[in-house]
C-alpha atoms as a PDB file:
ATOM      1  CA  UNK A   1     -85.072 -81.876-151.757  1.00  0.00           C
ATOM      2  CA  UNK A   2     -87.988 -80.162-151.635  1.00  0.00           C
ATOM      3  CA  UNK A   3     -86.411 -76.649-152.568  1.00  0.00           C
ATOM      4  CA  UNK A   4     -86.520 -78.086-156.122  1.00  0.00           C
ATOM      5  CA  UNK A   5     -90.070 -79.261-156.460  1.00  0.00           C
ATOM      6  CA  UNK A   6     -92.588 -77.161-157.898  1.00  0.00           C
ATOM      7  CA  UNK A   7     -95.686 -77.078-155.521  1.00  0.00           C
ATOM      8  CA  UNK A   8     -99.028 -76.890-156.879  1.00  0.00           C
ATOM      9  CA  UNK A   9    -100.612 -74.220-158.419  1.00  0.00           C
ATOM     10  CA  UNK A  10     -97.226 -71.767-158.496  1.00  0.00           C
ATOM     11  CA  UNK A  11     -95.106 -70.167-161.273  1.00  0.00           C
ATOM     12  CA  UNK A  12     -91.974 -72.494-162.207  1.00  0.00           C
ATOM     13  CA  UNK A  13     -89.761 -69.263-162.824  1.00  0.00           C
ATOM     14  CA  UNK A  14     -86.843 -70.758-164.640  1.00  0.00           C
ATOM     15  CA  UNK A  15     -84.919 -68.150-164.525  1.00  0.00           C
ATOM     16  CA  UNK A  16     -84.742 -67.666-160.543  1.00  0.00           C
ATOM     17  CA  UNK A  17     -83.512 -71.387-160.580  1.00  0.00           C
ATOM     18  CA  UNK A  18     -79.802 -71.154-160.979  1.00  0.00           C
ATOM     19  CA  UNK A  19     -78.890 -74.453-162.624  1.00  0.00           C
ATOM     20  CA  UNK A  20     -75.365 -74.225-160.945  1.00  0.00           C
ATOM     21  CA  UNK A  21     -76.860 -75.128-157.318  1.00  0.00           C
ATOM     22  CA  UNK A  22     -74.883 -77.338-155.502  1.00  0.00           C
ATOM     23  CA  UNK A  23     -76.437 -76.586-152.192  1.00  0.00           C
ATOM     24  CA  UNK A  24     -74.387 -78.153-149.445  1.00  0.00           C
ATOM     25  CA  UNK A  25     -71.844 -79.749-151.952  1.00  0.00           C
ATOM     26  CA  UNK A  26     -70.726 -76.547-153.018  1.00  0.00           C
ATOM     27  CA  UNK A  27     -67.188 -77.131-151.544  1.00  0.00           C
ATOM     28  CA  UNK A  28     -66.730 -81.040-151.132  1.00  0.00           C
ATOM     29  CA  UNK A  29     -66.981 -83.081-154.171  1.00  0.00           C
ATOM     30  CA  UNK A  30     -64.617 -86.027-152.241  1.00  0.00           C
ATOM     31  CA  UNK A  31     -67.542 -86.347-150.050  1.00  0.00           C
ATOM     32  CA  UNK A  32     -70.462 -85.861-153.124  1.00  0.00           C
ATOM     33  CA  UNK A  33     -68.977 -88.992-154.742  1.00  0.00           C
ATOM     34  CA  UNK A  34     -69.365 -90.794-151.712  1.00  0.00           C
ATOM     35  CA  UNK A  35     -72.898 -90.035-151.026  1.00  0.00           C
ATOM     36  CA  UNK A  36     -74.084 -90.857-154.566  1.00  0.00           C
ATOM     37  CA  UNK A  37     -72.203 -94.431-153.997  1.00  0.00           C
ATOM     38  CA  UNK A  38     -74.658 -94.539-150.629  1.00  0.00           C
ATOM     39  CA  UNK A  39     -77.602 -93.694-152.849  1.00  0.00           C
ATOM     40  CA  UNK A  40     -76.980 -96.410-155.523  1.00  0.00           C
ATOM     41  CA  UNK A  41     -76.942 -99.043-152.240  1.00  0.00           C
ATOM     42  CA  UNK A  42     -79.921 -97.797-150.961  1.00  0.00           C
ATOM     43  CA  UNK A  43     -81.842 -97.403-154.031  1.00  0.00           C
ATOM     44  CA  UNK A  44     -80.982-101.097-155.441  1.00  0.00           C
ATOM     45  CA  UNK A  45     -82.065-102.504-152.080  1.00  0.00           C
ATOM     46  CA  UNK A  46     -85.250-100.637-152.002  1.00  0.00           C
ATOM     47  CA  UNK A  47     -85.804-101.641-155.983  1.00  0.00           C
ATOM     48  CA  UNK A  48     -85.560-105.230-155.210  1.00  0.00           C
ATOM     49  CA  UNK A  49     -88.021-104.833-152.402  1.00  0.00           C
ATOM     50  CA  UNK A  50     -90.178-103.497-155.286  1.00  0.00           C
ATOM     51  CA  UNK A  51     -90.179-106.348-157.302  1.00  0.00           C
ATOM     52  CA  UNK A  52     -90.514-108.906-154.953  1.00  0.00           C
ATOM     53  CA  UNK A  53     -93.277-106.953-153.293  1.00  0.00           C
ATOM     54  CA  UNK A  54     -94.899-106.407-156.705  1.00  0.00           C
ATOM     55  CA  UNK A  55     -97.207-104.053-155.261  1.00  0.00           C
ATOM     56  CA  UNK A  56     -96.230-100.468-156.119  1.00  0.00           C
ATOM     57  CA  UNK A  57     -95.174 -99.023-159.867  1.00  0.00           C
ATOM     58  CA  UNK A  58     -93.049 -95.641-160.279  1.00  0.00           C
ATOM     59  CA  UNK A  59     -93.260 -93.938-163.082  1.00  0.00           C
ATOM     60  CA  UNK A  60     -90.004 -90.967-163.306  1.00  0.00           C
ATOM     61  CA  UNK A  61     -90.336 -89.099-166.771  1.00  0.00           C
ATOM     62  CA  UNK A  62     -87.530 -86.950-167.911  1.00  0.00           C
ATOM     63  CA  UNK A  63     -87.593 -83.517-169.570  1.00  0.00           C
ATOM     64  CA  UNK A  64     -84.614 -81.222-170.718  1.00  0.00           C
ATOM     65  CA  UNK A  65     -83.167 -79.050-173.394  1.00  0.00           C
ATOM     66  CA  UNK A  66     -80.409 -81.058-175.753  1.00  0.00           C
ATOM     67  CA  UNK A  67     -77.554 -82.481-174.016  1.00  0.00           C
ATOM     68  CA  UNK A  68     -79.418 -81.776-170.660  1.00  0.00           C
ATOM     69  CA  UNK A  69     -78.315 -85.277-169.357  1.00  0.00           C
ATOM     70  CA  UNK A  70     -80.934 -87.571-169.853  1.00  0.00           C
ATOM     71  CA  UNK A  71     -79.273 -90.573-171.424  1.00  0.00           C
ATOM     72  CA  UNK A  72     -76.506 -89.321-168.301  1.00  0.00           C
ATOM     73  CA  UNK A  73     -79.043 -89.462-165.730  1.00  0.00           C
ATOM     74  CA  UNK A  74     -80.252 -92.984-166.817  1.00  0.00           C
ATOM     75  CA  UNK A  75     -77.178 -94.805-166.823  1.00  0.00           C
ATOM     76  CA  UNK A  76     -75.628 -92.967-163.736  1.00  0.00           C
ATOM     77  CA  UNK A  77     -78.727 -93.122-161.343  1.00  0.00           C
ATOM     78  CA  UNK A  78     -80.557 -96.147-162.926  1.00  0.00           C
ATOM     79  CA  UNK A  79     -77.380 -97.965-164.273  1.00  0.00           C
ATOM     80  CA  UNK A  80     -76.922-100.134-160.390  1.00  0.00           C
ATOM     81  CA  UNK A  81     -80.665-101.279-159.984  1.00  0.00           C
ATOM     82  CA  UNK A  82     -81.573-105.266-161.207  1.00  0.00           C
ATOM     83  CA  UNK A  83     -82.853-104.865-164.677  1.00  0.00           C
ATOM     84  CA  UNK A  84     -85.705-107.200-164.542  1.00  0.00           C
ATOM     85  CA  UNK A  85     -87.606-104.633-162.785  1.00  0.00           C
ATOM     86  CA  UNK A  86     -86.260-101.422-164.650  1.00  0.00           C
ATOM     87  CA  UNK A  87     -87.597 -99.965-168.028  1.00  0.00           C
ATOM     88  CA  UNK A  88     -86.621 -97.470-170.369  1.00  0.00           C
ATOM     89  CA  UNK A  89     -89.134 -96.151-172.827  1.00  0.00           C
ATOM     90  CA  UNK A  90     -87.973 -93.628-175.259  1.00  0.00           C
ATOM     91  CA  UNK A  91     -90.388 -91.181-177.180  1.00  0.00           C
ATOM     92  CA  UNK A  92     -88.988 -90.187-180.954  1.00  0.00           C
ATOM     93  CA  UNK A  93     -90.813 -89.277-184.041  1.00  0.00           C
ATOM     94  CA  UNK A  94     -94.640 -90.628-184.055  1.00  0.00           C
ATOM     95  CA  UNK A  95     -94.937 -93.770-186.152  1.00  0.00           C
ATOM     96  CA  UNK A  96     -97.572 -93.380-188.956  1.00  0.00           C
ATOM     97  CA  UNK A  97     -99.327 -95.972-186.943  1.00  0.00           C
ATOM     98  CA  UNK A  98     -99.039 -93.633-184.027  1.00  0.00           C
ATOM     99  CA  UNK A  99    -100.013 -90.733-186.249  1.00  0.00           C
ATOM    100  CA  UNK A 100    -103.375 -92.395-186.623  1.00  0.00           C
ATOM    101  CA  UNK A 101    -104.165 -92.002-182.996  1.00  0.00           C
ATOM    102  CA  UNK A 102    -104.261 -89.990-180.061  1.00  0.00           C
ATOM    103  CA  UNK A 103    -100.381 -88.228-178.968  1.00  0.00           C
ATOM    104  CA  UNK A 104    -101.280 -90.395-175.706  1.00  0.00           C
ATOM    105  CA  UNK A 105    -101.820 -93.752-177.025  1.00  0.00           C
ATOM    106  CA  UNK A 106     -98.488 -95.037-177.440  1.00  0.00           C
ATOM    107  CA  UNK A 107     -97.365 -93.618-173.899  1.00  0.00           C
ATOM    108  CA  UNK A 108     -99.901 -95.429-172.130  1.00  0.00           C
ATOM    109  CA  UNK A 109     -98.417 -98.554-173.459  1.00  0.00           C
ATOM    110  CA  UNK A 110     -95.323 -97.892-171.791  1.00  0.00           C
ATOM    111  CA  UNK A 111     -96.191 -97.593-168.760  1.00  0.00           C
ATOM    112  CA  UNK A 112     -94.785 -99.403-165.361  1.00  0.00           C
ATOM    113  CA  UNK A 113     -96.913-102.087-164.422  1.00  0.00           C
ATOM    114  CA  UNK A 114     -97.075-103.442-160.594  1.00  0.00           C
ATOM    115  CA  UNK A 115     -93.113-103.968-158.944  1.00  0.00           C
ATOM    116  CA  UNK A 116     -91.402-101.856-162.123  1.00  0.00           C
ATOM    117  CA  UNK A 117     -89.824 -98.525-162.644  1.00  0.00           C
ATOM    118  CA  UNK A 118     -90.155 -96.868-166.133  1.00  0.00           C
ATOM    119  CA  UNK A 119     -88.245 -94.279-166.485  1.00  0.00           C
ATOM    120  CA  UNK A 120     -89.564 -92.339-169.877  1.00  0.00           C
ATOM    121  CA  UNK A 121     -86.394 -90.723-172.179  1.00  0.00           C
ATOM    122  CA  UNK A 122     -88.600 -87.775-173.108  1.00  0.00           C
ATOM    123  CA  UNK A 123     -92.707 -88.143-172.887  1.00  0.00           C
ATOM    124  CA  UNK A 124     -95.890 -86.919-173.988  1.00  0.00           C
ATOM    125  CA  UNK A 125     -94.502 -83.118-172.620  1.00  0.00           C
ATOM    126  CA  UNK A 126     -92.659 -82.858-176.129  1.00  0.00           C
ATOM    127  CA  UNK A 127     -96.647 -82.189-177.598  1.00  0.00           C
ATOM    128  CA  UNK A 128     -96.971 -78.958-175.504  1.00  0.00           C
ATOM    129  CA  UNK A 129     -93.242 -78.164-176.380  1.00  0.00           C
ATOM    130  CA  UNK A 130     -91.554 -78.642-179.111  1.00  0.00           C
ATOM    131  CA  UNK A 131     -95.257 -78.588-181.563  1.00  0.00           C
ATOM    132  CA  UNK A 132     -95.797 -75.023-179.601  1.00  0.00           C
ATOM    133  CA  UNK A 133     -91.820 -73.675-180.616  1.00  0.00           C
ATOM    134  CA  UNK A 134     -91.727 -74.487-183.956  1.00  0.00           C
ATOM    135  CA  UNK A 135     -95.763 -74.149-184.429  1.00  0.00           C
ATOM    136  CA  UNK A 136     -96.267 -77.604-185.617  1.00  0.00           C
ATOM    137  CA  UNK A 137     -99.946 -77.415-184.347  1.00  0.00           C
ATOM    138  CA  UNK A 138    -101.994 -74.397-183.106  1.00  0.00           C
ATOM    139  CA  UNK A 139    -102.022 -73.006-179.966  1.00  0.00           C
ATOM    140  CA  UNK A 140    -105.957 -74.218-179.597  1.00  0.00           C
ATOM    141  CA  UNK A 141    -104.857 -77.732-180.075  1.00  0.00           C
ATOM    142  CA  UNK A 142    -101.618 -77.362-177.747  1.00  0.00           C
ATOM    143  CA  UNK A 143    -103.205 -75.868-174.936  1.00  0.00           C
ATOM    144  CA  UNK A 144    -106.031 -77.702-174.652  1.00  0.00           C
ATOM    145  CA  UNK A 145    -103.485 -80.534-173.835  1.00  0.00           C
ATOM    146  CA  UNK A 146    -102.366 -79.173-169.799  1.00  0.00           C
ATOM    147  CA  UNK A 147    -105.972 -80.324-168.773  1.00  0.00           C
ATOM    148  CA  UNK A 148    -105.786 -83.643-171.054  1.00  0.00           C
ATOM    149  CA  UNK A 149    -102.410 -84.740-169.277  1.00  0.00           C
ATOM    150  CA  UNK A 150    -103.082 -83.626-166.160  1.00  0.00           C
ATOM    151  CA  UNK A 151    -106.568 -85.992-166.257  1.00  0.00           C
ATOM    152  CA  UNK A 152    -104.049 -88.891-167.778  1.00  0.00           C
ATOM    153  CA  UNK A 153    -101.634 -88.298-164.802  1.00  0.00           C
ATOM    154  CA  UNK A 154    -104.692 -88.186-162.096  1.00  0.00           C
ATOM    155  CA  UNK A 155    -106.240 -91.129-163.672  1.00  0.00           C
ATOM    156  CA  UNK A 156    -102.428 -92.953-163.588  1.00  0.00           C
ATOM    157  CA  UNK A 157    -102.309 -91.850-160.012  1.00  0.00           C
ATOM    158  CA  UNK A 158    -105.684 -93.221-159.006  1.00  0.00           C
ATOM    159  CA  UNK A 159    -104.681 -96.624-160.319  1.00  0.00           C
ATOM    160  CA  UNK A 160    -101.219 -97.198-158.077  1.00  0.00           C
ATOM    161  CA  UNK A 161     -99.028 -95.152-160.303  1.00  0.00           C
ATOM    162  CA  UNK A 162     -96.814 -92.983-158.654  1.00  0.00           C
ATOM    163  CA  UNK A 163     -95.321 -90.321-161.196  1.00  0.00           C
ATOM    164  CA  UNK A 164     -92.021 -88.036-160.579  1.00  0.00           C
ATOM    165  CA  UNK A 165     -91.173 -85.692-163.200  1.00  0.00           C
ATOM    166  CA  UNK A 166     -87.616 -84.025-163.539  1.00  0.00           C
ATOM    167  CA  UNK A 167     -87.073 -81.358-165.600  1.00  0.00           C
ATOM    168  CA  UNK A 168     -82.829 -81.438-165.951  1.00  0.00           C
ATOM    169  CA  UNK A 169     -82.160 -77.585-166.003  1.00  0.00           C
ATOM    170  CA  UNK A 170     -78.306 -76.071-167.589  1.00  0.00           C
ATOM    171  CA  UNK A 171     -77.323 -72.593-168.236  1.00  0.00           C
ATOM    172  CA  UNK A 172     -77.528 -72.021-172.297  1.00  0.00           C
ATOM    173  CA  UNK A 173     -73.850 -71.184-171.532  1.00  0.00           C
ATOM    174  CA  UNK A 174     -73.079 -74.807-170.556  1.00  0.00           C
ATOM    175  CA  UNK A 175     -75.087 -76.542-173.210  1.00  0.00           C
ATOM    176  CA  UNK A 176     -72.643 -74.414-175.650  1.00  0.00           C
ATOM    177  CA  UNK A 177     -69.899 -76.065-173.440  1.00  0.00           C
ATOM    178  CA  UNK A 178     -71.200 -79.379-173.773  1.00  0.00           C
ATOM    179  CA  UNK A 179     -72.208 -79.148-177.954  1.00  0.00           C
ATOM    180  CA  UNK A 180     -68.381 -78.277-178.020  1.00  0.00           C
ATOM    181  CA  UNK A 181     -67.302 -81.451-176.698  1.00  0.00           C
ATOM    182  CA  UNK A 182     -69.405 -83.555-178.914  1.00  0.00           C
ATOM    183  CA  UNK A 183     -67.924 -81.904-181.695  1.00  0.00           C
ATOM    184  CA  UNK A 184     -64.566 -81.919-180.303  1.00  0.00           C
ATOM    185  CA  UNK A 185     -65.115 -86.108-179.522  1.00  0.00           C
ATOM    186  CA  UNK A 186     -65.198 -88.365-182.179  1.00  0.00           C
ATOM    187  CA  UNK A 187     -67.188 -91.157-179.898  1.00  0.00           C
ATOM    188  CA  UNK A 188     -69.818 -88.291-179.365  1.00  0.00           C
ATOM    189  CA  UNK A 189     -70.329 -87.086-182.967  1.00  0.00           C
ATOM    190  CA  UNK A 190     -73.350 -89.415-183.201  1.00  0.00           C
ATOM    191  CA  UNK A 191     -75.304 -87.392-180.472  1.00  0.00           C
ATOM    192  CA  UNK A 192     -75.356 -84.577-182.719  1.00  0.00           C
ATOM    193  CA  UNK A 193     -78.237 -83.625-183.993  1.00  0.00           C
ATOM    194  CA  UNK A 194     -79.305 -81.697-187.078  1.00  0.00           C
ATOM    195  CA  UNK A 195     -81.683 -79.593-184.927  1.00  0.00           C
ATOM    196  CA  UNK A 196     -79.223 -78.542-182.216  1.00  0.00           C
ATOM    197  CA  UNK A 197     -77.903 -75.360-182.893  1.00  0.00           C
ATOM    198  CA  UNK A 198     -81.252 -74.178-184.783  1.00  0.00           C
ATOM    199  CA  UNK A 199     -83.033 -75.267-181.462  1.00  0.00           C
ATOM    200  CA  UNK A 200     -80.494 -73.188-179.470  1.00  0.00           C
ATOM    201  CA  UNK A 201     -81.714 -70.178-181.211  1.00  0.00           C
ATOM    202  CA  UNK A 202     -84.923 -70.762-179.910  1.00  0.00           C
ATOM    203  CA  UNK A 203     -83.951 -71.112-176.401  1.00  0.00           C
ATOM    204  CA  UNK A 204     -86.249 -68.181-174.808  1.00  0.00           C
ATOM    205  CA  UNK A 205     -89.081 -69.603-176.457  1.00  0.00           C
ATOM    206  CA  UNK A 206     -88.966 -72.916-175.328  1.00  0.00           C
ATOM    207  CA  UNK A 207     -87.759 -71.584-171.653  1.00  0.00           C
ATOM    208  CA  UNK A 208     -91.524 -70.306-172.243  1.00  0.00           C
ATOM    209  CA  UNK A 209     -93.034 -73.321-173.445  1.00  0.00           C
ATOM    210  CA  UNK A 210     -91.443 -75.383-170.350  1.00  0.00           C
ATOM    211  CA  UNK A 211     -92.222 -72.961-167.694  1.00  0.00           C
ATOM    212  CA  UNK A 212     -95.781 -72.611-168.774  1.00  0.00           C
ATOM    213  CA  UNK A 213     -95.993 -76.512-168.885  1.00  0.00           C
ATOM    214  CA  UNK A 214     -94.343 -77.178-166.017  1.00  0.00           C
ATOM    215  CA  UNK A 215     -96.255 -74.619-163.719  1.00  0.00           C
ATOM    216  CA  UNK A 216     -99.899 -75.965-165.509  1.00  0.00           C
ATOM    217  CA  UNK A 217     -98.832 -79.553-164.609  1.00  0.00           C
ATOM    218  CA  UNK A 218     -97.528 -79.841-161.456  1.00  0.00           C
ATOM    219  CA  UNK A 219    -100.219 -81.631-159.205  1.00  0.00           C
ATOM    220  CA  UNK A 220    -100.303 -83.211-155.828  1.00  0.00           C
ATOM    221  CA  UNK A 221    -100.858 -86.204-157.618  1.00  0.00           C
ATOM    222  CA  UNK A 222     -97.705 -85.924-160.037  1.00  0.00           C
ATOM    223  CA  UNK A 223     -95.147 -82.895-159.249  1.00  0.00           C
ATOM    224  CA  UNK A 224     -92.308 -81.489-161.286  1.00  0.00           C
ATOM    225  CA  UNK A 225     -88.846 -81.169-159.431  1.00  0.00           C
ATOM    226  CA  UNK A 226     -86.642 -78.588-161.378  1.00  0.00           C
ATOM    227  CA  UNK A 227     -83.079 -80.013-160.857  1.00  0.00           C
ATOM    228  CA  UNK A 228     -79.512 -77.890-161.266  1.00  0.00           C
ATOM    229  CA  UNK A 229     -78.458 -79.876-163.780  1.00  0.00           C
ATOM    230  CA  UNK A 230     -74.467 -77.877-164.980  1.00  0.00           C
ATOM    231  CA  UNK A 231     -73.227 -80.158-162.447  1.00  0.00           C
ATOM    232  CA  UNK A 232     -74.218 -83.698-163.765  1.00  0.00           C
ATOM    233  CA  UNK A 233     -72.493 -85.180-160.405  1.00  0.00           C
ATOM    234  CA  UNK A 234     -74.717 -82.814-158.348  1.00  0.00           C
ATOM    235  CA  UNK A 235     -78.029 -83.900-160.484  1.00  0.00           C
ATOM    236  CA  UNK A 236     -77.656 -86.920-160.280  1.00  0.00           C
ATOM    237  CA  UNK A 237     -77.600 -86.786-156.401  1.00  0.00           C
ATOM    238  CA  UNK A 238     -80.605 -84.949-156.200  1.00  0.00           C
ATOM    239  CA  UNK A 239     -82.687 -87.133-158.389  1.00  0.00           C
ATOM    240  CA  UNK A 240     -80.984 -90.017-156.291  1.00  0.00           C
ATOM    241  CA  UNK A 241     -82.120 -88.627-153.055  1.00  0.00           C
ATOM    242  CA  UNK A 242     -85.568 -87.915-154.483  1.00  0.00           C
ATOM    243  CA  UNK A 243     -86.117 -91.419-155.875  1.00  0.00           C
ATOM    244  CA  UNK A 244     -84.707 -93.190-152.634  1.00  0.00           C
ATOM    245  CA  UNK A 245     -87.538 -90.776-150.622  1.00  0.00           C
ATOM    246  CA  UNK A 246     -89.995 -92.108-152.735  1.00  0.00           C
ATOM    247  CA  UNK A 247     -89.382 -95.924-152.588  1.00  0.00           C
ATOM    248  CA  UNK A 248     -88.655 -95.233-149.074  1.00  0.00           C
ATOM    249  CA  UNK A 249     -92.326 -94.046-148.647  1.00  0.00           C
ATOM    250  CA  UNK A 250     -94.200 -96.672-149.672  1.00  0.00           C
ATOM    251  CA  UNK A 251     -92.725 -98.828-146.593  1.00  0.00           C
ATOM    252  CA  UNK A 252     -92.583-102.267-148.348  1.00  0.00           C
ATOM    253  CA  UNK A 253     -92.149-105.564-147.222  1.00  0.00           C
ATOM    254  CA  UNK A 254     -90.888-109.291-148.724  1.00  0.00           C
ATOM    255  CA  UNK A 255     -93.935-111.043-149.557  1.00  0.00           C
ATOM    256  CA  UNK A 256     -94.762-114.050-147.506  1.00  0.00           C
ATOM    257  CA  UNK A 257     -92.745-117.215-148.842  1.00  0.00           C
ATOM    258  CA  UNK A 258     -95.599-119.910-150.581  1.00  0.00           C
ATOM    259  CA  UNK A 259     -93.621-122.357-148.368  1.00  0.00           C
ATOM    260  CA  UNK A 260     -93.112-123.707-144.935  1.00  0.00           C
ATOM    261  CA  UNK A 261     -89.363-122.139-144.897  1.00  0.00           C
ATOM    262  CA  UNK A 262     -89.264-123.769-141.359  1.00  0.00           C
ATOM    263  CA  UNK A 263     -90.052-127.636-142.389  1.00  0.00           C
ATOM    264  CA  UNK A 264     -87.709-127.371-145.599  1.00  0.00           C
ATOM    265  CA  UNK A 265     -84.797-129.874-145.709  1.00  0.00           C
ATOM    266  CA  UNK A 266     -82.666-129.930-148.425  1.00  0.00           C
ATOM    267  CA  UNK A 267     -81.761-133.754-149.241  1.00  0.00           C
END
């Protein structure tokens, strides 16, 4: 999977990513299916290992243009593992309360403590994106913000935090494919959005704003991984694969038991 990560210090280059890669699924999606059912095993055994362990915390933060596949990409990849030890943490408008402080403050909040994955539904990335498209603050102000979350992310890092960041790339074609359906579907029509189609307008400019982020934040300590995202069965594999690589990594083990298991009799 490391064709999709973004290594340190080069140019994202959206458009030389073709969001249609299926690499060696191109032809089989029989045997796709039964991979991803391999990865939910694997990933829900290594999960609990997490939370019994209570050592290690993963933080995976989510990025993408509307109806890129988030909400998808929770409940397909995420959707198997034990909930205890699973969060979701979505990012919306700013509270006034939130207003009143730092664009960090309330993310830092949310973050995974030790044995939990939090998996953040948008993140402190939408204050060097959507505030830069629609020029909701100025470009002093915006930019000053790469170093700011980098520091955040390093500082995260430093204190057992171990950060994945997917950025769910479609074709502009499909996400006119996939606004057609919502219309079409009557269970969708709440997804819709009043910003939608004037945010599809301004899809070169924020192809801009995410490239620049994305090649300005991706650091040993927390990379990006661009993921093909037209083909939500073949995203979701690759995110699976990436997360199981990770929890795989940190070779954990079942605590000790508190008791002698050996001298227990049940009466």
């Amino acid at each position: 999977m490391k064709r999709y990560k973004v290594e340190p210090g080069s140019r994202a280059k959206l458009g030389k990513r073709d969001p249609d890669d299926r690499h060696e699924f191109s032809g089989d999606r029989e045997k796709a299916v039964v991979h991803m059912a391999e990865l939910c095993n694997l990933m829900a055994g290594y999960q609990e290992l997490l939370y019994a362990e209570h050592k290690h915390k993963l933080l995976v933060i989510l990025q993408a243009m509307d109806t890129g596949g988030k909400d998808s990409t929770i409940k397909k990849v995420f959707g198997p593992l034990n909930p205890q030890g699973v969060r979701v943490a979505g990012f919306k408008e700013p509270s006034p309360q939130e207003l009143d402080r730092d664009y960090l403050w309330r993310v830092h909040r949310q973050v995974p403590g030790k044995g939990e994955i939090v998996i953040f539904n948008r993140s402190y990335y939408e204050d060097v994106l959507v505030v830069r498209v629609h020029n909701l603050v100025a470009r002093p102000v915006w930019s000053k913000r790469f170093r700011q979350i980098n520091e955040f992310e390093r500082m995260l890092w430093e204190e057992g935090t171990t950060i994945l960041k997917f950025f769910l790339h479609i074709a502009l074609e499909e996400q006119k494919h996939r606004l057609e359906e919502r219309i079409q579907d009557p269970t969708k029509h709440w997804k819709l959005s009043p910003s939608d189609l004037p945010d599809r307008k301004l899809w070169p400019e924020y192809m801009r704003a995410y490239e620049e982020a994305i090649s300005r934040t991706s650091t040993p300590w927390a990379p990006w991984y661009i993921i093909p995202a037209n083909r939500k069965w073949y995203r979701n594999i690759v995110i699976g694969r990436i997360i199981n690589d990770t929890l795989r990594g940190f070779k954990m083990r079942y605590p000790e038991p508190q008791v002698d298991v050996g001298n227990l009799r049940i009466e």
